[in-house]
Protein backbone atom coordinates (compact mmCIF):
# COMPACT_ATOMS: atom_id res chain seq x y z
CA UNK A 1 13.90 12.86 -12.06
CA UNK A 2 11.57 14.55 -10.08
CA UNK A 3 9.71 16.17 -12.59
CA UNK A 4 8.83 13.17 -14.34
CA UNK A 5 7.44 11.49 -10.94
CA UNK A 6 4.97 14.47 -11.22
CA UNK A 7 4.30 13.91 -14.62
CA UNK A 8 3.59 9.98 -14.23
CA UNK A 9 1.50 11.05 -11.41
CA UNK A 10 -0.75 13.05 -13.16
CA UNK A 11 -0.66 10.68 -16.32
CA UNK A 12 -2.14 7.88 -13.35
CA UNK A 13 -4.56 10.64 -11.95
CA UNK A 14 -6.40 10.75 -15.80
CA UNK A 15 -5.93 6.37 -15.76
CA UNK A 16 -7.90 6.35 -12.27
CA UNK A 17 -10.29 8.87 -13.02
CA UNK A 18 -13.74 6.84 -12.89
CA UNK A 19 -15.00 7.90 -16.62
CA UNK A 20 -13.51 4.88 -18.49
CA UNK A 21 -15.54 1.61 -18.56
CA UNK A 22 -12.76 -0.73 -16.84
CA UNK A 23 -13.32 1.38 -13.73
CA UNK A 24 -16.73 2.99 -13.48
CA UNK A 25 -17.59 1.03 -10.80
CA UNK A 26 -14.94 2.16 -8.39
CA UNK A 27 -15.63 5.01 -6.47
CA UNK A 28 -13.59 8.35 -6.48
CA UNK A 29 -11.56 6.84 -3.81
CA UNK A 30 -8.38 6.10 -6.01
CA UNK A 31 -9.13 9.41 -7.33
CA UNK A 32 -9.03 11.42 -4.68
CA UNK A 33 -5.44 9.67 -3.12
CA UNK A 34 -3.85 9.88 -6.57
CA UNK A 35 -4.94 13.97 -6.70
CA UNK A 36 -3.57 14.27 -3.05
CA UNK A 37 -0.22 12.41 -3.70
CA UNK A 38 0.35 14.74 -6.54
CA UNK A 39 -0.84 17.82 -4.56
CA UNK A 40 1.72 17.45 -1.78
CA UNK A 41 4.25 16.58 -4.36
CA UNK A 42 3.66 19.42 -5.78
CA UNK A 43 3.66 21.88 -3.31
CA UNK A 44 7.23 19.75 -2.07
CA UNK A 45 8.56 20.41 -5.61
CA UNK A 46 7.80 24.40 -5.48
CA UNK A 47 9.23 25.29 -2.24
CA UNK A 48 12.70 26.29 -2.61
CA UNK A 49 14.08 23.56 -0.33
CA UNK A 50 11.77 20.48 -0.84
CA UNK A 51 12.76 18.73 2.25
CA UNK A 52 11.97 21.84 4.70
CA UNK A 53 9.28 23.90 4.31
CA UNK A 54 11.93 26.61 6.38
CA UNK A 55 14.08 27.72 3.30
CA UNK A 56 16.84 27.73 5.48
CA UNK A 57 19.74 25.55 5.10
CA UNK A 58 21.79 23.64 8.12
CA UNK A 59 25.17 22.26 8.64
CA UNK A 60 28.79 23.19 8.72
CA UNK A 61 29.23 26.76 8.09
């Protein structure tokens, strides 16, 4: 499920890219928030625990 959250995230990073005529005016605003999103979903994805950057896991032993 994750994985294709990622992938529709970089699919939208090539639709808001400002090189196609419906959007050449915009700026590289959109852009750039669509290439972070996917950055630090990235990064979340390829640490071995995604919701702790720790790698340590808590609760009962």
């Amino acid at each position: 499920m994750y994985q294709k959250f990622l992938i529709g995230l970089a699919i939208l990073s090539v639709v808001v890219a400002p090189v196609w005529s419906y959007n050449s005016n915009w700026s590289y605003g959109p852009f750039i928030a669509v290439l972070f999103l996917l950055g630090v979903n990235l990064a979340n994805y390829l640490c071995a625990d995604p919701l702790s950057l720790s790698g340590t896991k808590k609760g009962p032993n």
